[in-house]
Structure formats: C-alpha cells, structure tokens
PDB file of N, CA and C in Angstrom:
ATOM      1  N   UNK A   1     -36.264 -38.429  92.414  1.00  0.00           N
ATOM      2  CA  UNK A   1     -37.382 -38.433  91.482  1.00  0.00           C
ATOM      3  C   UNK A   1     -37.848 -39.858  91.158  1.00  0.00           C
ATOM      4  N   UNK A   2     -36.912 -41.022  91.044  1.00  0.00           N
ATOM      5  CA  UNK A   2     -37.255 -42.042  90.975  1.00  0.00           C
ATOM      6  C   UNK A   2     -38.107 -42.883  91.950  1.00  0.00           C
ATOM      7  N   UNK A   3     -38.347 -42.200  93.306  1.00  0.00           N
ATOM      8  CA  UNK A   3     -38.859 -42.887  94.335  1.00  0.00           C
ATOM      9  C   UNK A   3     -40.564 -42.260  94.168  1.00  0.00           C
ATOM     10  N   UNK A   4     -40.766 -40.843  93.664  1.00  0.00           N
ATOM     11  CA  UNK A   4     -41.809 -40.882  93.178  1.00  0.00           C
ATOM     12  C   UNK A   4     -42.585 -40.907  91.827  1.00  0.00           C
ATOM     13  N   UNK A   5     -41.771 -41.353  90.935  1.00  0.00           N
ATOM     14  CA  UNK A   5     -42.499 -42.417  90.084  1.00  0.00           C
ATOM     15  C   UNK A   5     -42.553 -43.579  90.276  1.00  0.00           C
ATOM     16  N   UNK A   6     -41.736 -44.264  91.347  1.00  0.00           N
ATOM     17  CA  UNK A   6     -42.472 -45.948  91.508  1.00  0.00           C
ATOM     18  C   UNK A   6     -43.841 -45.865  92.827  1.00  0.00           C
ATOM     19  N   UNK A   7     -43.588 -44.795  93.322  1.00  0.00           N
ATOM     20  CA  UNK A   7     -44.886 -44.489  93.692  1.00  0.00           C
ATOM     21  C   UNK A   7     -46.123 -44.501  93.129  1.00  0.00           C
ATOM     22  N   UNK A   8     -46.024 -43.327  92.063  1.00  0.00           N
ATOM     23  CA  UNK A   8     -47.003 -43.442  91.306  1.00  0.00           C
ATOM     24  C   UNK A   8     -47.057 -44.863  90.461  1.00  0.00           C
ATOM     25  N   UNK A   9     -46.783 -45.565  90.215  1.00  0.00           N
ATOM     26  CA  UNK A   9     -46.565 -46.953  89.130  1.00  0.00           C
ATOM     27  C   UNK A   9     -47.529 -47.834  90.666  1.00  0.00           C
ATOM     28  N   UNK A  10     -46.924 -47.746  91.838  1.00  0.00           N
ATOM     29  CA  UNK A  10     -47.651 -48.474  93.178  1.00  0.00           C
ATOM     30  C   UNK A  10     -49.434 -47.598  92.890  1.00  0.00           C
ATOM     31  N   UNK A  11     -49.086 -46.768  92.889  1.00  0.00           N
ATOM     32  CA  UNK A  11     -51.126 -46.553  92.865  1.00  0.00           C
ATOM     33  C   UNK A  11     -51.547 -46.870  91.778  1.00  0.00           C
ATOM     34  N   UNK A  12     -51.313 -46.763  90.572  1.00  0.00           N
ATOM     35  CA  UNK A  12     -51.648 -46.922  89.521  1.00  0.00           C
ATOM     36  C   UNK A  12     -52.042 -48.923  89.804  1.00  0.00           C
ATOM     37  N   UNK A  13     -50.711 -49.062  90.345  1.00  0.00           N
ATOM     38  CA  UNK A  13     -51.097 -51.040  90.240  1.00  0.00           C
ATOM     39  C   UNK A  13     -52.284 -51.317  91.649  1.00  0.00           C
ATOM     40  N   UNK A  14     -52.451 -50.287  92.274  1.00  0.00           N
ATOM     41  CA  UNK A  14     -53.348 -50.692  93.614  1.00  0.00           C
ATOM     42  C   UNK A  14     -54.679 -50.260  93.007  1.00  0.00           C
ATOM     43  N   UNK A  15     -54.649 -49.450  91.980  1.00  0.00           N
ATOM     44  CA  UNK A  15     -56.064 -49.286  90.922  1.00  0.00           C
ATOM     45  C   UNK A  15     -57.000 -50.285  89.955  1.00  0.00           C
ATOM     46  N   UNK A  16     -56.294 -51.583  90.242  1.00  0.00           N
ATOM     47  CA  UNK A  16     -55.373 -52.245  88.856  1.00  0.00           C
ATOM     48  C   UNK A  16     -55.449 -51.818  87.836  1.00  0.00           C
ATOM     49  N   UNK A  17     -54.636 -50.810  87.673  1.00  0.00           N
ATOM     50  CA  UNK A  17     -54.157 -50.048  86.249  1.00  0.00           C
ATOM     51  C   UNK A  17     -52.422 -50.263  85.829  1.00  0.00           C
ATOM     52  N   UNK A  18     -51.923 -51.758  86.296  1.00  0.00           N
ATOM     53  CA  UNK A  18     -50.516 -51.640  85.680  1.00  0.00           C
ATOM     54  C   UNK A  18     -50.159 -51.860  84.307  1.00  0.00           C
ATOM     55  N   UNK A  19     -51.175 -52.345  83.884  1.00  0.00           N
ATOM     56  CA  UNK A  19     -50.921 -51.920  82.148  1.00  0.00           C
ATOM     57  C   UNK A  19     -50.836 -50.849  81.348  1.00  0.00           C
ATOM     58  N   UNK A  20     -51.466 -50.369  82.345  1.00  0.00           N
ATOM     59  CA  UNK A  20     -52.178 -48.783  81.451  1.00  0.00           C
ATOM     60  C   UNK A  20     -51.323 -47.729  80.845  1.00  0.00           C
ATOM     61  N   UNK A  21     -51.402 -47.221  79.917  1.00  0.00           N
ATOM     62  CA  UNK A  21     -51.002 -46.015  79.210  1.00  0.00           C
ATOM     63  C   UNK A  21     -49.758 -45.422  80.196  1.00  0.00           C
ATOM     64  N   UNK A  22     -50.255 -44.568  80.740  1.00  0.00           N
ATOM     65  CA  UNK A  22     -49.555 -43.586  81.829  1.00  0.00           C
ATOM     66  C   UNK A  22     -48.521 -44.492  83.031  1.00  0.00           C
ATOM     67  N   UNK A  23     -48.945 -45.688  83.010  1.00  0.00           N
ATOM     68  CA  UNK A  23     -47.440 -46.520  83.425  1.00  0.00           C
ATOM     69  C   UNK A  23     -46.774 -47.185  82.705  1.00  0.00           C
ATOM     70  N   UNK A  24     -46.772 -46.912  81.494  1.00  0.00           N
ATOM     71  CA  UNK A  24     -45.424 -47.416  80.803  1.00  0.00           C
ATOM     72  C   UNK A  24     -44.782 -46.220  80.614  1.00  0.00           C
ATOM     73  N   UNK A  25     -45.290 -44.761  80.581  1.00  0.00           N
ATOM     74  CA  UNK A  25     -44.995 -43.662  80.742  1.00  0.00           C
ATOM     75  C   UNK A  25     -43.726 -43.438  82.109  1.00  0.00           C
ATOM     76  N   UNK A  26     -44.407 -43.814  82.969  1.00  0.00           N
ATOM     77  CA  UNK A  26     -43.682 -43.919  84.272  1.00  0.00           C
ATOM     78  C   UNK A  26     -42.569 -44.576  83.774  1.00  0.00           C
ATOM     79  N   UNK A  27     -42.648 -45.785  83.544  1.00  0.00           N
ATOM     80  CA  UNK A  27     -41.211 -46.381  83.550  1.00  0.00           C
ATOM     81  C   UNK A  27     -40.346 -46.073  82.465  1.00  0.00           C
ATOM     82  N   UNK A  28     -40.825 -45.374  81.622  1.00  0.00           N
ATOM     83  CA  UNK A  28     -39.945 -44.734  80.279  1.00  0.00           C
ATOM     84  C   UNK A  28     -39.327 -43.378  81.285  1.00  0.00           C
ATOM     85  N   UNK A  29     -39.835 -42.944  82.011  1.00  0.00           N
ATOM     86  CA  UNK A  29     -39.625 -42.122  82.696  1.00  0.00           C
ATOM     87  C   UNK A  29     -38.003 -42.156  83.976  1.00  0.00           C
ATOM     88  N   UNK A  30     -38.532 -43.413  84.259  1.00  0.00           N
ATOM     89  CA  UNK A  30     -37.220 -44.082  85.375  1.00  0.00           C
ATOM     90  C   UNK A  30     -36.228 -44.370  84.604  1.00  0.00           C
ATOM     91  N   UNK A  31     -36.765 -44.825  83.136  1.00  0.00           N
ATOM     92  CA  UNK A  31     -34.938 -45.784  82.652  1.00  0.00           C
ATOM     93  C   UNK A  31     -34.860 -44.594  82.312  1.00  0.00           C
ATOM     94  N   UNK A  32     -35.437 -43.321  81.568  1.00  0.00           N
ATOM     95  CA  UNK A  32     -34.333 -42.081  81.406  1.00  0.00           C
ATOM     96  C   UNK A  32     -33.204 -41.215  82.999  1.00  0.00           C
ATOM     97  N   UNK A  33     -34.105 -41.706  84.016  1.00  0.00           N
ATOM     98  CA  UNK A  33     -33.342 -41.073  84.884  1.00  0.00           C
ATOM     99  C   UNK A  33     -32.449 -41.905  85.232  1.00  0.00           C
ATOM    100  N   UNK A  34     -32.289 -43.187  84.834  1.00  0.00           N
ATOM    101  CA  UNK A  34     -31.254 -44.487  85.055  1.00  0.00           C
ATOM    102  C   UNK A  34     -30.151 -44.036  84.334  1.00  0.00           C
ATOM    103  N   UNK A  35     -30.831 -44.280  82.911  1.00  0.00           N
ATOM    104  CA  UNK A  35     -29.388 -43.442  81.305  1.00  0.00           C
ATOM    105  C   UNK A  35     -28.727 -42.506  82.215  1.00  0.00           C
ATOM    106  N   UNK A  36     -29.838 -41.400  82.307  1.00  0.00           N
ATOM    107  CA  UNK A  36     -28.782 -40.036  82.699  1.00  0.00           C
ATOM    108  C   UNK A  36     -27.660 -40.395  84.092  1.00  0.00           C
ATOM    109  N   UNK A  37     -27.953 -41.496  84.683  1.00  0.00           N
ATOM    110  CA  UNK A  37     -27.417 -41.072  86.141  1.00  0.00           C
ATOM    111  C   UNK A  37     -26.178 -42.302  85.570  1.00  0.00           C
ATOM    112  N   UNK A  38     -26.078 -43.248  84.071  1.00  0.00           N
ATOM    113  CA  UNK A  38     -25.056 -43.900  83.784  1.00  0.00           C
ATOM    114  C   UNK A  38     -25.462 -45.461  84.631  1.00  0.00           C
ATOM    115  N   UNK A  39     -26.758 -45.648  84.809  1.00  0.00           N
ATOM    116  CA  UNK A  39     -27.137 -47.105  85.442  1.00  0.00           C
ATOM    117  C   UNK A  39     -27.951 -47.450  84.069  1.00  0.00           C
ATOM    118  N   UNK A  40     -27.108 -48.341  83.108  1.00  0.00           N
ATOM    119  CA  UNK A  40     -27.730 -49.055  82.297  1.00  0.00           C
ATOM    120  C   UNK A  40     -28.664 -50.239  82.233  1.00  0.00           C
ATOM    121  N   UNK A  41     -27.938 -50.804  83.324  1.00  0.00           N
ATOM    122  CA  UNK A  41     -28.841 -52.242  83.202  1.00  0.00           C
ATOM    123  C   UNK A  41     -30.491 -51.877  83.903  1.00  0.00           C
ATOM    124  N   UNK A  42     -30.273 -51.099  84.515  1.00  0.00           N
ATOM    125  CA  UNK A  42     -31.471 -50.296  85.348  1.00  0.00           C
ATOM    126  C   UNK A  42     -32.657 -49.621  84.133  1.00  0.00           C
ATOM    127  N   UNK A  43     -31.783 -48.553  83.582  1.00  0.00           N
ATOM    128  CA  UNK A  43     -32.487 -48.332  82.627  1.00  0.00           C
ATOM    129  C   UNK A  43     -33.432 -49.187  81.322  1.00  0.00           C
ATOM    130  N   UNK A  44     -32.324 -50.362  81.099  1.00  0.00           N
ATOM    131  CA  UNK A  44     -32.924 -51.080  80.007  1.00  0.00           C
ATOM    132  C   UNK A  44     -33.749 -51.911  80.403  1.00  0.00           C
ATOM    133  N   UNK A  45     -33.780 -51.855  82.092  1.00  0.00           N
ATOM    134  CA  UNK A  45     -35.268 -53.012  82.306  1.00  0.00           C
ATOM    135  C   UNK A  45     -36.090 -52.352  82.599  1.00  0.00           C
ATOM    136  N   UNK A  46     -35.787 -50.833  82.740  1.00  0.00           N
ATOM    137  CA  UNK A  46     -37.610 -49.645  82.877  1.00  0.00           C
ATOM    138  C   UNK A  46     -38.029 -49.928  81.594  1.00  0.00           C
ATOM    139  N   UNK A  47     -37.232 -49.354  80.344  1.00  0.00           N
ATOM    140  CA  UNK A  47     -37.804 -49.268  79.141  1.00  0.00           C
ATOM    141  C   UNK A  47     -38.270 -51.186  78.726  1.00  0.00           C
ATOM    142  N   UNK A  48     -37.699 -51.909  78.766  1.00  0.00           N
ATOM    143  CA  UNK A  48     -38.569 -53.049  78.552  1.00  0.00           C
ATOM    144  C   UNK A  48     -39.632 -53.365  78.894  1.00  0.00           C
ATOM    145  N   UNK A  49     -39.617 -52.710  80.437  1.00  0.00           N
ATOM    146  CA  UNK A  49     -41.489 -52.942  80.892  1.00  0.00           C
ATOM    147  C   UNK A  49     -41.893 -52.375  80.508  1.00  0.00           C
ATOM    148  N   UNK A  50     -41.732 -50.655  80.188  1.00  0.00           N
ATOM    149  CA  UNK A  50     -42.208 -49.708  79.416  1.00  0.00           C
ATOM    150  C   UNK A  50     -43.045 -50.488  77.820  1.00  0.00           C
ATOM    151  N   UNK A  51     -41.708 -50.962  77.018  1.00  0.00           N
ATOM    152  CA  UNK A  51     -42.690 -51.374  76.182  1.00  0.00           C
ATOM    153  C   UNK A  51     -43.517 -52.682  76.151  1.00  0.00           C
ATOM    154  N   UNK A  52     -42.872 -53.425  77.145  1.00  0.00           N
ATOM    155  CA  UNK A  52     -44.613 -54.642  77.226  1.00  0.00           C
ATOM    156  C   UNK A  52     -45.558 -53.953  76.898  1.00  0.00           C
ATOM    157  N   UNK A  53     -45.634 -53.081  78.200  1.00  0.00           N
ATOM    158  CA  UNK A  53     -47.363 -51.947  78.803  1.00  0.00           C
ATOM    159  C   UNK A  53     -47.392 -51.604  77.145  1.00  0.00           C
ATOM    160  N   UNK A  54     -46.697 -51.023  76.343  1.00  0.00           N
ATOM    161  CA  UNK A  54     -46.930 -50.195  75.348  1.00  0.00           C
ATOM    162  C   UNK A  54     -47.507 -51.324  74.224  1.00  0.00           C
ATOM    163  N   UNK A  55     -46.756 -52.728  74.220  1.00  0.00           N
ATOM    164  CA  UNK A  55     -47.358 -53.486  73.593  1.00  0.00           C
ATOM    165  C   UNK A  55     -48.400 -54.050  73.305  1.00  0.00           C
ATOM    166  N   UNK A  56     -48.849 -54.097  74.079  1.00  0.00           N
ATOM    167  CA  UNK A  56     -49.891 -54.643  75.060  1.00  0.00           C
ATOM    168  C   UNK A  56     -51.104 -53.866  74.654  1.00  0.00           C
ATOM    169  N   UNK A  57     -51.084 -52.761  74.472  1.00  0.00           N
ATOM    170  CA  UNK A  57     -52.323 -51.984  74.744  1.00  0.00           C
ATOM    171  C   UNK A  57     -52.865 -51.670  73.151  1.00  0.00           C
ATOM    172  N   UNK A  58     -54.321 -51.998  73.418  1.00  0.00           N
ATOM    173  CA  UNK A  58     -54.971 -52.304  71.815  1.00  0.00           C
ATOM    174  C   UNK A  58     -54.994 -50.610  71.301  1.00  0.00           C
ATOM    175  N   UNK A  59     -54.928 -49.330  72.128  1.00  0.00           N
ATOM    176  CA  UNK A  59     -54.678 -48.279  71.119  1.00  0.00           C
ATOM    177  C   UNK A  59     -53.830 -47.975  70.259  1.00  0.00           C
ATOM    178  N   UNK A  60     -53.486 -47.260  69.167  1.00  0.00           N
ATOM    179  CA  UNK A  60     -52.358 -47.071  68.331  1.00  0.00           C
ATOM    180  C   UNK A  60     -51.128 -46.504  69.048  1.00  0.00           C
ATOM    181  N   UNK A  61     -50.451 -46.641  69.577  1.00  0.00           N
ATOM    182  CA  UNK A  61     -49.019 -45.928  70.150  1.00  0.00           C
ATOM    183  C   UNK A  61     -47.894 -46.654  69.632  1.00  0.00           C
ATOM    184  N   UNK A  62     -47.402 -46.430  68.604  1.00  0.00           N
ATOM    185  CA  UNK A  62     -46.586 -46.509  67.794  1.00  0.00           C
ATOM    186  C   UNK A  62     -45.240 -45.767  67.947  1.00  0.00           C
ATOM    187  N   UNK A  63     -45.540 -44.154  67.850  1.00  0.00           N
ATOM    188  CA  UNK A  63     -44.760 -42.940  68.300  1.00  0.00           C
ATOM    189  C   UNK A  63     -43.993 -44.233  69.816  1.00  0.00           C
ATOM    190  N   UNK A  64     -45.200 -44.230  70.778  1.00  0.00           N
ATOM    191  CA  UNK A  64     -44.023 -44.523  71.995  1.00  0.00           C
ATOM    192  C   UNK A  64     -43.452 -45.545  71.800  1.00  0.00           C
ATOM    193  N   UNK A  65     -43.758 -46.725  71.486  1.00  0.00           N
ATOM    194  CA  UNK A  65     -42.834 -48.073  71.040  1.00  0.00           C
ATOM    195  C   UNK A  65     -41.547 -47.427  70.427  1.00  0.00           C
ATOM    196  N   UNK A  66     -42.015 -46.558  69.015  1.00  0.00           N
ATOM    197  CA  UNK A  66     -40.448 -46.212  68.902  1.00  0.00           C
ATOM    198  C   UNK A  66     -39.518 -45.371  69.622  1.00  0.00           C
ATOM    199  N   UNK A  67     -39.954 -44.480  70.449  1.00  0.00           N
ATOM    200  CA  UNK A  67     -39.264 -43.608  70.946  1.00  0.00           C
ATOM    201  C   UNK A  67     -38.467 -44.103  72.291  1.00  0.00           C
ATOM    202  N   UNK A  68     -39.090 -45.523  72.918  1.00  0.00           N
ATOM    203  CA  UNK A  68     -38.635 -46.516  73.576  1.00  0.00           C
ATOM    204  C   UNK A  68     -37.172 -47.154  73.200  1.00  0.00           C
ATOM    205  N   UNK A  69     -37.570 -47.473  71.567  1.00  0.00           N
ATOM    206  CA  UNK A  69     -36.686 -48.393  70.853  1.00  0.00           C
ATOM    207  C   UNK A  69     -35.170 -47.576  70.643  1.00  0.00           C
ATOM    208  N   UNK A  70     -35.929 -46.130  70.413  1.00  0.00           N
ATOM    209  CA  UNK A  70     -34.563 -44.807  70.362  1.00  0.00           C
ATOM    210  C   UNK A  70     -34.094 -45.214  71.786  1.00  0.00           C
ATOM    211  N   UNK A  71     -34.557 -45.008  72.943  1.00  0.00           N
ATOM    212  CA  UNK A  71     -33.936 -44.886  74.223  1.00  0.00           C
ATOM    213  C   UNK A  71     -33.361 -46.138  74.037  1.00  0.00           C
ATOM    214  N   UNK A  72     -33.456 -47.380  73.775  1.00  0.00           N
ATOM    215  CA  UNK A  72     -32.678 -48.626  73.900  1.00  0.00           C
ATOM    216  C   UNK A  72     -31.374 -48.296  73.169  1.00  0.00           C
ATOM    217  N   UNK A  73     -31.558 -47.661  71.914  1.00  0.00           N
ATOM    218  CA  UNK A  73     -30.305 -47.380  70.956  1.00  0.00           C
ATOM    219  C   UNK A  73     -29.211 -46.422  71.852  1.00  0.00           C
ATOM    220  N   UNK A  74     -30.169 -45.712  72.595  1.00  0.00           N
ATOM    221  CA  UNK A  74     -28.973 -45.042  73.350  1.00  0.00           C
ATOM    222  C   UNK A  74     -28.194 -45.268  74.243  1.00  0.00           C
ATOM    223  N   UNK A  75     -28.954 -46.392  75.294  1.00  0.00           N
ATOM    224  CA  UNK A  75     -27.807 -47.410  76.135  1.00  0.00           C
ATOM    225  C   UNK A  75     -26.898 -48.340  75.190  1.00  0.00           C
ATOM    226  N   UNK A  76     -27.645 -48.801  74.024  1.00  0.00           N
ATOM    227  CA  UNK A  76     -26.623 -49.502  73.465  1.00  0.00           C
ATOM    228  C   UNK A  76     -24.930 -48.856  73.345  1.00  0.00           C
ATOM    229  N   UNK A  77     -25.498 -47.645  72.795  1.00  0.00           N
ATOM    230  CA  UNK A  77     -24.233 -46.485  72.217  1.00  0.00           C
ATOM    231  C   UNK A  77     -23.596 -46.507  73.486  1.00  0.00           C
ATOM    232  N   UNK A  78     -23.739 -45.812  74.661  1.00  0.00           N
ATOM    233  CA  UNK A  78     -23.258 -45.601  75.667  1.00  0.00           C
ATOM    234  C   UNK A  78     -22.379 -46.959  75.908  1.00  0.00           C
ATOM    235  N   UNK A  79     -22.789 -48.043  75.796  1.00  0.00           N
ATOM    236  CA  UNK A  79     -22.409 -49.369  76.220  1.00  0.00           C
ATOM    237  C   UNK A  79     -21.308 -49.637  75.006  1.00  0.00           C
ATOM    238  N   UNK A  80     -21.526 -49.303  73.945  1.00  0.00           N
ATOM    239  CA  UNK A  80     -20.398 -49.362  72.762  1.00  0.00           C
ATOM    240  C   UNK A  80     -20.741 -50.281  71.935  1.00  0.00           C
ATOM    241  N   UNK A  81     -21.952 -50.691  72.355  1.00  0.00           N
ATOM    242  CA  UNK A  81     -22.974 -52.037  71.949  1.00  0.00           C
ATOM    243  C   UNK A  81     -23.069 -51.668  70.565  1.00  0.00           C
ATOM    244  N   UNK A  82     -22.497 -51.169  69.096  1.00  0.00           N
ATOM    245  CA  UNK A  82     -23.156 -50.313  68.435  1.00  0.00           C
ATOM    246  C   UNK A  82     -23.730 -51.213  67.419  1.00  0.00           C
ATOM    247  N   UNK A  83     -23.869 -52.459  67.004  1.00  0.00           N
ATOM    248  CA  UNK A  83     -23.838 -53.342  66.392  1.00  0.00           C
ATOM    249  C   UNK A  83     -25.342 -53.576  66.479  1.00  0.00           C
ATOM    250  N   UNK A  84     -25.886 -53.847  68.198  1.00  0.00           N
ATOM    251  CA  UNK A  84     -27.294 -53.434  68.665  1.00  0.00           C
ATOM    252  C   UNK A  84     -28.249 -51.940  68.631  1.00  0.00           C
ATOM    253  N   UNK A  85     -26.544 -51.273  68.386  1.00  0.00           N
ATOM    254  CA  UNK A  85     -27.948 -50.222  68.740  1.00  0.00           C
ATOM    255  C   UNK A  85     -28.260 -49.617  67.588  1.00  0.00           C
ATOM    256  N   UNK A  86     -27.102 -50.173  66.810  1.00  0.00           N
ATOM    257  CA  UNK A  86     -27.452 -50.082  65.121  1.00  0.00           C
ATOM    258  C   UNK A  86     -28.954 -50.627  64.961  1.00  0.00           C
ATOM    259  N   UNK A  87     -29.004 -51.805  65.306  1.00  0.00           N
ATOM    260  CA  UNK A  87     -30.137 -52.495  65.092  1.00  0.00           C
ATOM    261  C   UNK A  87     -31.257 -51.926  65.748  1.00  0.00           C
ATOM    262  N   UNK A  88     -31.329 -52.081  67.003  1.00  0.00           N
ATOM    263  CA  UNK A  88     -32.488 -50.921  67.191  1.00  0.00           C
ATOM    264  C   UNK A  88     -33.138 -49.843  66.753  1.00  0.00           C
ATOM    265  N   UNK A  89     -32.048 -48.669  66.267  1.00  0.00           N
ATOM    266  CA  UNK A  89     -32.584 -47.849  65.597  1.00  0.00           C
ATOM    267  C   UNK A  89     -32.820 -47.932  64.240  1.00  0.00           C
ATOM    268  N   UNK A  90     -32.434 -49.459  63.473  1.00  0.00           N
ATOM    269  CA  UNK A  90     -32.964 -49.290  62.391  1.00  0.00           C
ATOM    270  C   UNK A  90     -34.327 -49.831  62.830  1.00  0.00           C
ATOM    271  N   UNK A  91     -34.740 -50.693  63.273  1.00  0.00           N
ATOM    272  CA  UNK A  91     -36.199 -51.496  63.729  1.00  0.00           C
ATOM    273  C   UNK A  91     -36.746 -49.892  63.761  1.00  0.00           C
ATOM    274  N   UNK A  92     -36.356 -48.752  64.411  1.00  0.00           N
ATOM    275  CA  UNK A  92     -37.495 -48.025  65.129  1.00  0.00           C
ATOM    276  C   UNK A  92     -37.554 -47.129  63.787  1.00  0.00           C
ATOM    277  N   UNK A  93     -36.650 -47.014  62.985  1.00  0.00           N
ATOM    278  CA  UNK A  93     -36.495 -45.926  61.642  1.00  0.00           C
ATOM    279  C   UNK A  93     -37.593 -47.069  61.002  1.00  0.00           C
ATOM    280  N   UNK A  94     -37.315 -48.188  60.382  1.00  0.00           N
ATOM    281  CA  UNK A  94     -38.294 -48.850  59.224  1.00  0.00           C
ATOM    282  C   UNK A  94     -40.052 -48.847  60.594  1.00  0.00           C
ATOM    283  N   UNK A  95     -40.545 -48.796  61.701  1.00  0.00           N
ATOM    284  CA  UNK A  95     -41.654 -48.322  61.983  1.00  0.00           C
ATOM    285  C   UNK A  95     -41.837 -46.933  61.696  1.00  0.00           C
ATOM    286  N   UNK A  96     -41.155 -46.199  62.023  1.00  0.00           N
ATOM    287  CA  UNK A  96     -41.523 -45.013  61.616  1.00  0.00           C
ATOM    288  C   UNK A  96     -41.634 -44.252  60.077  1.00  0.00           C
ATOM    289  N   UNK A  97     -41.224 -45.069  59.637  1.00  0.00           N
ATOM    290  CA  UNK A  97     -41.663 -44.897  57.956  1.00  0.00           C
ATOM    291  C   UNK A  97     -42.472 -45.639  57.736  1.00  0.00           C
ATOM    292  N   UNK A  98     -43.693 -46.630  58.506  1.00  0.00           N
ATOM    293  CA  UNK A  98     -44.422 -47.226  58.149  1.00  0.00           C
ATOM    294  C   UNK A  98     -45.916 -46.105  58.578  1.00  0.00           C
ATOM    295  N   UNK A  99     -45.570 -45.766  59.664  1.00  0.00           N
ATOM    296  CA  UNK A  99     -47.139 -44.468  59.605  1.00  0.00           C
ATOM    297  C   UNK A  99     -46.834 -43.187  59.610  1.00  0.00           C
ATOM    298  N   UNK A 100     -45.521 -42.591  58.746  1.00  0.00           N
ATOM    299  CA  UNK A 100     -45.807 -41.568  57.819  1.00  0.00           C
ATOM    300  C   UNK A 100     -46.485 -41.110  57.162  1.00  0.00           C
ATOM    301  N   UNK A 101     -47.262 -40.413  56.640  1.00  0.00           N
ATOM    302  CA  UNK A 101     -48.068 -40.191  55.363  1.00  0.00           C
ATOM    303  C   UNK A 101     -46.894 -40.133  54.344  1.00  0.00           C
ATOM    304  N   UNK A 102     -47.955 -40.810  53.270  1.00  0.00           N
ATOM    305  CA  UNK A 102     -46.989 -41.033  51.945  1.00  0.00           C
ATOM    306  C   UNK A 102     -46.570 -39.280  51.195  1.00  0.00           C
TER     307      UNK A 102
END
C-alpha cells in the first residue's frame, strides 16, 4: 500500500501540487502504515512532512495538525519516549481547546 501512495504523492508533485491538501494526507497516510508495521523513524518523517504541507497551507486545518501531533504522541509511546509524547499531546490537547466552541 505504501508503494501506491508515493505514487500518488509522484503525480500530485508532477502536477505541481506537493503542497497541497491531499498530500500531506498521503503522507499521514504512509507514517500510519510505518507505526503499524513498527518502522518508527519512517513513520515520524511521513508525519513531519505531513505537517509542513499542513502548515503551510493558508486554509484552516487545525483538526489535521493535531491529529498529526496525536500520531507523533503515539510513536513517542511506542518508543517509551513518554516525556515527548507527553509533550506532544499536551501541545495538540491546549490547540484543540483553542477552536472549541466556548
């Protein structure tokens, strides 16, 4: 599955669309199949490009930045990192109480 999402991430960049929405999607996509298959370091450099693209982009996507920041907390855990991944998931808990409705 991973060989065709860097596929798709290759057309998307032969469009020049590698910023775009739907490829940081892609690569949130690869570091979960990295986590699951127990390749961390793999995983945590999908989700980092993941969130550049996500950074990057002047629409509101908030939801995915954090849900990124969750997937980082979870290699941390796995890694025993918990000190980080403490930290991560608090970063992604205090955004997500920032566009709650009151």
């Amino acid at each position: 599955s991973i060989s065709w999402l860097e596929k798709a991430i290759e057309s998307f960049k032969l469009n020049g669309s590698s910023d775009h929405f739907d490829t940081g999607q892609l690569y949130n996509l690869i570091g979960e199949v990295h986590r699951l298959k127990g390749d961390y370091d793999e995983a945590l450099a999908s989700y980092d490009t993941a969130l550049s693209i996500y950074c990057s982009l002047k629409i509101e996507n908030r939801q995915k930045i954090d849900m990124i920041y969750g997937n980082i907390g979870l290699i941390y855990q796995a890694q025993e990192r918990y000190s980080e991944a403490l930290a991560v998931e608090e970063k992604c808990l205090h955004s997500r109480l920032e566009y709650l409705p009151s």
